[in-house]
Protein backbone atom coordinates (compact mmCIF):
# COMPACT_ATOMS: atom_id res chain seq x y z
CA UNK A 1 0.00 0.00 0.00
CA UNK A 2 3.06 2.18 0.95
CA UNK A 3 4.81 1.51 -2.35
CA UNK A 4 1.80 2.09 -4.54
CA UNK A 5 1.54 5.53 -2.64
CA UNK A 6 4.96 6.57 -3.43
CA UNK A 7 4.38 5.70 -6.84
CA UNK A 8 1.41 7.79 -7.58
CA UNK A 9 3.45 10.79 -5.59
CA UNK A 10 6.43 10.45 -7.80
CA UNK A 11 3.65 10.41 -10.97
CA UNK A 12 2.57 13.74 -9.92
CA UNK A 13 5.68 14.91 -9.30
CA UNK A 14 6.56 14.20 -12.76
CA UNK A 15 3.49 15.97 -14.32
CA UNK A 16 4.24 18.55 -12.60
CA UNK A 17 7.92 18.79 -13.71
CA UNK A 18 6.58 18.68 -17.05
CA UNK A 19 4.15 20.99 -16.78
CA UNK A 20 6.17 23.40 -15.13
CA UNK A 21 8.59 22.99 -18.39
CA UNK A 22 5.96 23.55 -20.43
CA UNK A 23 5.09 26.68 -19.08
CA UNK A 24 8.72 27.73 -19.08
CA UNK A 25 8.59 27.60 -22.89
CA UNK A 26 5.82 28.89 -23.63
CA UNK A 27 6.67 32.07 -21.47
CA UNK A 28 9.95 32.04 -23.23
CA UNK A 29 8.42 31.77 -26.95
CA UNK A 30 5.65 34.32 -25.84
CA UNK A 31 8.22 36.33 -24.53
CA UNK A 32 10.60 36.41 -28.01
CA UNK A 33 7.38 36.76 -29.71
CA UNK A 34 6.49 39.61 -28.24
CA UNK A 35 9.75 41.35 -28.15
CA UNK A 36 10.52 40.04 -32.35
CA UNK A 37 6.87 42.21 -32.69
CA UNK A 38 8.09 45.05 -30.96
CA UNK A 39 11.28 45.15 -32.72
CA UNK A 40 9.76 45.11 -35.98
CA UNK A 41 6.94 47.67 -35.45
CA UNK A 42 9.43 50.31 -33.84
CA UNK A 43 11.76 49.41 -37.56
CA UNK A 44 8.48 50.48 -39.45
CA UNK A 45 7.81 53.45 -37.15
CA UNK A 46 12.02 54.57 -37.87
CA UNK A 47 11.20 53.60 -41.40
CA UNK A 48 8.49 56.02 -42.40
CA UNK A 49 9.91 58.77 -40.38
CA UNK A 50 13.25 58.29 -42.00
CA UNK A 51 11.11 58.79 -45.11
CA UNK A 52 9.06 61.40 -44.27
CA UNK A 53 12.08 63.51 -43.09
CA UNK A 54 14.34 62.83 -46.16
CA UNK A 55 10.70 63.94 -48.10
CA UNK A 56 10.49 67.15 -45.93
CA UNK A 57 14.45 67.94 -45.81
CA UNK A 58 14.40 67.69 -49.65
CA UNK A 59 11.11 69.68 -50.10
CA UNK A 60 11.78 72.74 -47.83
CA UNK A 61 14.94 73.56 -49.77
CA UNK A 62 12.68 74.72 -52.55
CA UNK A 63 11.59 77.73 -50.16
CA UNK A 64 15.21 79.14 -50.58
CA UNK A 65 14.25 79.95 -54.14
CA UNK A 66 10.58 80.19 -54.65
CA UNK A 67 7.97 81.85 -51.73
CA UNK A 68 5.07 79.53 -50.35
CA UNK A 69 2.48 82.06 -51.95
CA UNK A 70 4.07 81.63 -55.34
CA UNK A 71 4.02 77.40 -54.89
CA UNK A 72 0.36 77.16 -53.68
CA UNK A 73 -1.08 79.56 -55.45
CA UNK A 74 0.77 80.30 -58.49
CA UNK A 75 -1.17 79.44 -61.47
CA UNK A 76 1.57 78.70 -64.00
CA UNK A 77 3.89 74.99 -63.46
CA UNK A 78 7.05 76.12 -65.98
CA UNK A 79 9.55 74.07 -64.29
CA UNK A 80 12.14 74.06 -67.43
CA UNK A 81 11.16 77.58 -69.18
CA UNK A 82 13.75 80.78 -69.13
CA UNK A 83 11.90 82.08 -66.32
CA UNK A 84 10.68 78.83 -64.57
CA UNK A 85 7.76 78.62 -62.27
CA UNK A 86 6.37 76.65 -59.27
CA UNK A 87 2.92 77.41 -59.05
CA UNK A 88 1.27 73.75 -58.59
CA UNK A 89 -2.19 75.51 -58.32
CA UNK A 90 -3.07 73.62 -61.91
CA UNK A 91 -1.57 70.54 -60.56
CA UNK A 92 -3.52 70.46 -57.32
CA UNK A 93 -6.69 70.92 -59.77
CA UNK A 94 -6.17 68.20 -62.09
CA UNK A 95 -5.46 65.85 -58.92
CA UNK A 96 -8.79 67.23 -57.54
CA UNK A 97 -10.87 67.01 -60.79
CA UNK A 98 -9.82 63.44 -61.57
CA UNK A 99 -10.21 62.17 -58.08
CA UNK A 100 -13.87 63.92 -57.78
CA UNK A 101 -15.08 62.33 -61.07
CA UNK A 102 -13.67 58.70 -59.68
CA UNK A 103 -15.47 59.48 -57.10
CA UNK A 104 -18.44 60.62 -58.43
CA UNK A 105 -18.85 56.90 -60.16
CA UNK A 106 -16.81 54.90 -57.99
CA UNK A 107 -19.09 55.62 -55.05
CA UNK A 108 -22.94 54.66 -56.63
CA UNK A 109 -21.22 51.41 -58.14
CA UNK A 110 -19.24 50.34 -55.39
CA UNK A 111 -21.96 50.90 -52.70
CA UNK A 112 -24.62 49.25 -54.99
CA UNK A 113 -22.15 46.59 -55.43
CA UNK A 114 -21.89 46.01 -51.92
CA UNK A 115 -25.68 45.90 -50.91
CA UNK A 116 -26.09 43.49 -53.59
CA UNK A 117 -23.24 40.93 -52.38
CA UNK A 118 -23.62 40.96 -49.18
CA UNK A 119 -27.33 41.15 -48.98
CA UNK A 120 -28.99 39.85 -52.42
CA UNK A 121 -26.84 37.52 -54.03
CA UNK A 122 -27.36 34.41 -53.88
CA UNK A 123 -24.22 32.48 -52.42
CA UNK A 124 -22.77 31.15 -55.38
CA UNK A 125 -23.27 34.46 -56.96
CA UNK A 126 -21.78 36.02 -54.43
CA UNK A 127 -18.35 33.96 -54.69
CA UNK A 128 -18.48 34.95 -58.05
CA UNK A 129 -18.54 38.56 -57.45
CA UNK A 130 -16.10 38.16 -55.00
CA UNK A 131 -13.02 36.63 -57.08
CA UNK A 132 -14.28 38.87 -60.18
CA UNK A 133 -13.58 42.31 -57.56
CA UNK A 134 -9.98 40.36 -56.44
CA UNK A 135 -9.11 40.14 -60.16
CA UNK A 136 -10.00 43.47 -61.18
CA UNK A 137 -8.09 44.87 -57.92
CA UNK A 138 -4.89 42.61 -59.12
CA UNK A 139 -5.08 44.42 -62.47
CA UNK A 140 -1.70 46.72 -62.74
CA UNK A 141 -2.25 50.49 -63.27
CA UNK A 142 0.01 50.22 -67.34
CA UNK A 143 -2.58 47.30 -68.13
CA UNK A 144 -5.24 49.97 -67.46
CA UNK A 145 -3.56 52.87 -68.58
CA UNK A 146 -2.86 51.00 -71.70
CA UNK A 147 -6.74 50.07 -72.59
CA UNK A 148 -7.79 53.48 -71.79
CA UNK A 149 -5.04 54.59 -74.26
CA UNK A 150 -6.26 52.02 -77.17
CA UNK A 151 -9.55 51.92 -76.39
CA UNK A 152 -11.31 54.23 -73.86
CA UNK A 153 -9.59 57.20 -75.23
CA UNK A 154 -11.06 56.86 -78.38
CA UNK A 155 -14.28 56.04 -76.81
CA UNK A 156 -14.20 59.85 -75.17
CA UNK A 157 -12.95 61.19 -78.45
CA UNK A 158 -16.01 59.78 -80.62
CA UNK A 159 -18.60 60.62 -78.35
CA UNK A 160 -17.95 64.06 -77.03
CA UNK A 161 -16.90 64.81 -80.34
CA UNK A 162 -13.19 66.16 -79.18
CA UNK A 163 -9.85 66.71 -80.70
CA UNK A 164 -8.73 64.33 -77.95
CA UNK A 165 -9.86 61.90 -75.79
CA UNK A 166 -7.11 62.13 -73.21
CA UNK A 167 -8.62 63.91 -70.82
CA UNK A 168 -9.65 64.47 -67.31
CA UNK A 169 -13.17 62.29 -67.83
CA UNK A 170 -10.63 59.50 -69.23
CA UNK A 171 -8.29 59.24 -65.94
CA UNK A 172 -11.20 59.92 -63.67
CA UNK A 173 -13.32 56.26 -65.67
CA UNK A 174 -9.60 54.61 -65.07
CA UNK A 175 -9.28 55.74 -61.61
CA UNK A 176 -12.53 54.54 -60.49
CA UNK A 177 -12.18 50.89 -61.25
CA UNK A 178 -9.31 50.81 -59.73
CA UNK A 179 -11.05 52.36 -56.27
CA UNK A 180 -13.93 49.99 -56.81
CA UNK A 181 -12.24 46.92 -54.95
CA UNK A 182 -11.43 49.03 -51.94
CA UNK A 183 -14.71 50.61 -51.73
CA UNK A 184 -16.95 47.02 -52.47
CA UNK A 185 -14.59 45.35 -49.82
CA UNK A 186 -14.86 47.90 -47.32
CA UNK A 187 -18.61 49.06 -47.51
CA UNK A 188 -19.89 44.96 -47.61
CA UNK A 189 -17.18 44.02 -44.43
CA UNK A 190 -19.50 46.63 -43.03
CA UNK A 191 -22.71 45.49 -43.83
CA UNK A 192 -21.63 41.67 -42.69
CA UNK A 193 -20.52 43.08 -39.80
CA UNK A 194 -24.03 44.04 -38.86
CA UNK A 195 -25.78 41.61 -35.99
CA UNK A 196 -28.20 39.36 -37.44
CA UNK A 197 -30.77 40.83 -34.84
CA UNK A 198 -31.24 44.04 -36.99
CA UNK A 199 -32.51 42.23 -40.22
CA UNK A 200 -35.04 39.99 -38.28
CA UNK A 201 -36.49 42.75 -36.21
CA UNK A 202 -36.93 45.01 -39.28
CA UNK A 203 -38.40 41.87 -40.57
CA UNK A 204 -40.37 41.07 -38.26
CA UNK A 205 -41.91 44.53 -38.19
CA UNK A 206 -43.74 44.19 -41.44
CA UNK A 207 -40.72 46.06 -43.47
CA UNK A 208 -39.75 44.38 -46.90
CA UNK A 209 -36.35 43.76 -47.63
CA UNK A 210 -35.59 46.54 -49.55
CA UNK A 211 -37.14 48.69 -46.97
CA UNK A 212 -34.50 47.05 -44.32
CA UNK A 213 -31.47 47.39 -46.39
CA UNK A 214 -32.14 50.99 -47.26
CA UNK A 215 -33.69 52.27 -43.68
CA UNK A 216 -32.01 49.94 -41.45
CA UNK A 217 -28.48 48.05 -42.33
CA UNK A 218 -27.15 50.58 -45.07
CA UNK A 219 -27.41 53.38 -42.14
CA UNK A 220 -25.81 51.00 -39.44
CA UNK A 221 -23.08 50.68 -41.54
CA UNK A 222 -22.77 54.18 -42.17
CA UNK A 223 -19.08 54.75 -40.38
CA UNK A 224 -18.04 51.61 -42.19
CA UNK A 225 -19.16 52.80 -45.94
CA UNK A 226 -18.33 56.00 -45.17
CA UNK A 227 -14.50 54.91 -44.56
CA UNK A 228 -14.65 52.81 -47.37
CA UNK A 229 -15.60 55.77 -49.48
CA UNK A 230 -12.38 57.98 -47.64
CA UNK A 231 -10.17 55.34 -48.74
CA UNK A 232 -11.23 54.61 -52.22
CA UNK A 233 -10.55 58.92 -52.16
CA UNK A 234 -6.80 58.10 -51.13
CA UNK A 235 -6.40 55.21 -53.14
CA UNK A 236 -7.82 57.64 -56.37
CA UNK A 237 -5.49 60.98 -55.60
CA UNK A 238 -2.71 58.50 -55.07
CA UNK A 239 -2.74 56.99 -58.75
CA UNK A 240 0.35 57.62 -60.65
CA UNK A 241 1.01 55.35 -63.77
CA UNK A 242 -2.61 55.69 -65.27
CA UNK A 243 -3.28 59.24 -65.05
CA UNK A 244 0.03 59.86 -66.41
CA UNK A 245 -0.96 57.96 -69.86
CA UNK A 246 -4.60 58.98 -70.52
CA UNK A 247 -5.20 62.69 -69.11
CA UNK A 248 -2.86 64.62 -71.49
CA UNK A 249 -0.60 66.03 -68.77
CA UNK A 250 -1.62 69.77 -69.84
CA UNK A 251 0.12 71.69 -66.93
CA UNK A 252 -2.71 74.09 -66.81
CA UNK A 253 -6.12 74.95 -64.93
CA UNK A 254 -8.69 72.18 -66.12
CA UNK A 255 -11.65 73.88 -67.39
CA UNK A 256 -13.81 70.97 -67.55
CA UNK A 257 -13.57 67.10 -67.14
CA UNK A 258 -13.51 67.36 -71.12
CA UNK A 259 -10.19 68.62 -71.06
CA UNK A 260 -6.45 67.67 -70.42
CA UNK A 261 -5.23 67.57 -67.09
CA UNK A 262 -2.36 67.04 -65.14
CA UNK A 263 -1.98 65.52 -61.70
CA UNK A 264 0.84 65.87 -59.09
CA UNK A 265 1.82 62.23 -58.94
CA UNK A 266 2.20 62.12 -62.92
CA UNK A 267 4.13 65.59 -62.32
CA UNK A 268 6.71 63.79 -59.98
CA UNK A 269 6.74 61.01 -61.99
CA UNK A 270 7.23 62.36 -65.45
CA UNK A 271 9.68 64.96 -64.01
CA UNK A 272 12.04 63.17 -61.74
CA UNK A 273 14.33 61.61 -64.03
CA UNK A 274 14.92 64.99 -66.11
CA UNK A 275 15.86 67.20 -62.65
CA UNK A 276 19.66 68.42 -61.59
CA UNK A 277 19.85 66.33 -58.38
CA UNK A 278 19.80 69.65 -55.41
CA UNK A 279 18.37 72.14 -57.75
CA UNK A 280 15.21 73.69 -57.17
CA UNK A 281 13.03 71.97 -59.80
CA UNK A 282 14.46 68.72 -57.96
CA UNK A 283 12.86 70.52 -54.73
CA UNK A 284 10.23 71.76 -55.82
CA UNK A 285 8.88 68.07 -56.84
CA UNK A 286 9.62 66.68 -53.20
CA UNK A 287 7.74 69.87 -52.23
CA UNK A 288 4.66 68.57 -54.55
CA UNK A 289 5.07 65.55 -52.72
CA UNK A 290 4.69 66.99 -49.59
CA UNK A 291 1.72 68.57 -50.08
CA UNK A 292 0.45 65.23 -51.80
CA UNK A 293 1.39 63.31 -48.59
CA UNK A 294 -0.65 65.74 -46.51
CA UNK A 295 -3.71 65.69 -48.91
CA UNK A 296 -3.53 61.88 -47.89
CA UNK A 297 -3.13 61.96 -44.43
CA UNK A 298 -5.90 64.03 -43.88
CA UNK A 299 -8.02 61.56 -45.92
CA UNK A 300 -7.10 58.78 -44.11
CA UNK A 301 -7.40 60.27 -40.57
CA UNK A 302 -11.13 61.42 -41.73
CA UNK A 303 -11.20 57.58 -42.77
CA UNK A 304 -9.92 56.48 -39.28
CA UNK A 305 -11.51 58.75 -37.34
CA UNK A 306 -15.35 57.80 -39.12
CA UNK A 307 -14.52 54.28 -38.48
CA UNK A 308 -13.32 54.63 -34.77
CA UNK A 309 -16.61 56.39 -33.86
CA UNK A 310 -19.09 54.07 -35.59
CA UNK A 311 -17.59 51.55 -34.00
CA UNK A 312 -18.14 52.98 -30.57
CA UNK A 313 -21.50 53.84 -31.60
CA UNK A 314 -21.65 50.56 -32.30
CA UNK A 315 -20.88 49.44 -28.29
């Protein structure tokens, strides 16, 4: 009886010795997984600053040279001329223009998109939809640019009856499928996001379908669609390649979305390689950057910000 005691003591004693080792890794592996996290999100944080200050360092410079009132709000971009000038006022404009007519049918589509996914489709359909919106967001920006040279262009052209169908309607057709993936993912995480609860008490009310999509769930979801909508905005302003081969890249004032236009990321882009490294049209492209990079920031803190307080709503 002693003996068999003894045995089941030294049994426990051994699952606890094993247990206890156990533990002792796992609070090891937790504890290099946590500090192999850490290490790598204070690199990213070093990383972006580094970038952001070489951006600001370089883009300042062009202050030396050229006054803030003539940069923001000078009307002529002459970069190369005998008397160059820095006035990104037409650039800022085309960048506006374009992104506002993405926008403009970006939003109905994507939304309508959305509502239709995640609450008509039928399942199979749905999958469908789903890998067709993957593709198109896998499409790169020269493929685009490309058919909207070939084909779109002419398209513009023809119907409008122009002289040329690169133009600022032409970037801002381009630009908009390309924000369509971002906006249809977003706005129908949203609406799945929703608790069941809301579409069987709307239900259960008397309300058709329609009725509770468009009264009920498409307002709960508000903060979500709207950020989806914010960042479809950043993703637009932010194109480079396309709007570089279908707007015309007229450095002027667009008067219309039926004429050329010219961004500032197809500015920096078609300008960079041609610059004196240190002169001032060098600078004053890191200084169109800049004010590109803030254009941004403030869309995606509006993003952030709509999301973080539907969500609390939410609680």
């Amino acid at each position: 009886m002693l003996g068999s005691q003894e045995m089941v003591v030294n049994e426990e004693k051994m699952v606890h010795r094993k247990s206890l080792k156990r533990n002792i890794k796992h609070r090891i592996w937790e504890y290099l997984i946590e500090k192999i996290i850490f290490i790598l999100g204070i690199t990213s944080v070093v990383i972006i600053s580094l970038i952001f200050l070489f951006l600001f360092r370089s883009g300042i410079a062009l202050f030396k040279d050229v006054s803030v009132k003539d940069f923001l709000f000078g009307s002529n971009w002459f970069p190369i001329s005998v008397n160059p000038q820095y006035g990104i006022l037409p650039l800022v404009t085309g960048s506006l223009l374009v992104t506002t007519g993405a926008i403009l049918i970006s939003v109905p589509i994507g939304v309508g998109c959305a509502i239709y996914i995640s609450e008509v489709a039928p399942p199979k359909t749905k999958t469908v939809l789903k890998v067709i919106i993957e593709f198109l967001s896998a499409i790169p920006s020269v493929v685009l640019g490309f058919l909207g040279i070939v084909v779109l262009s002419s398209w513009v052209r023809i119907t409008f009856n122009l002289s040329s169908g690169f133009t600022a309607l032409t970037g801002s057709i381009l630009v908009s499928l390309m924000a369509l993936p971002t906006i249809i993912s977003i706005s129908d995480d949203a609406l799945n996001a929703l608790p069941m609860e809301y579409r069987e008490a709307s239900l259960a009310l008397g309300a058709t379908k329609w009725e509770t999509i468009f009264n009920v769930l498409v307002p709960a979801a508000s903060s979500g669609i709207i950020a989806a909508i914010m960042l479809g905005i950043g993703r637009a302003i932010g194109e480079t390649m396309t709007v570089m081969m279908v707007t015309g890249n007229a450095a002027k004032i667009p008067d219309s979305f039926l004429t050329s236009a010219r961004t500032m990321t197809a500015t920096i882009a078609a300008e960079m390689g041609d610059t004196v490294r240190n002169g001032t049209h060098y600078h004053a492209l890191f200084a169109v950057g800049i004010v590109l990079l803030m254009m941004t920031t403030v869309i995606n803190l509006i993003a952030d910000f709509v999301l973080h307080r539907g969500r609390r709503e939410g609680r």
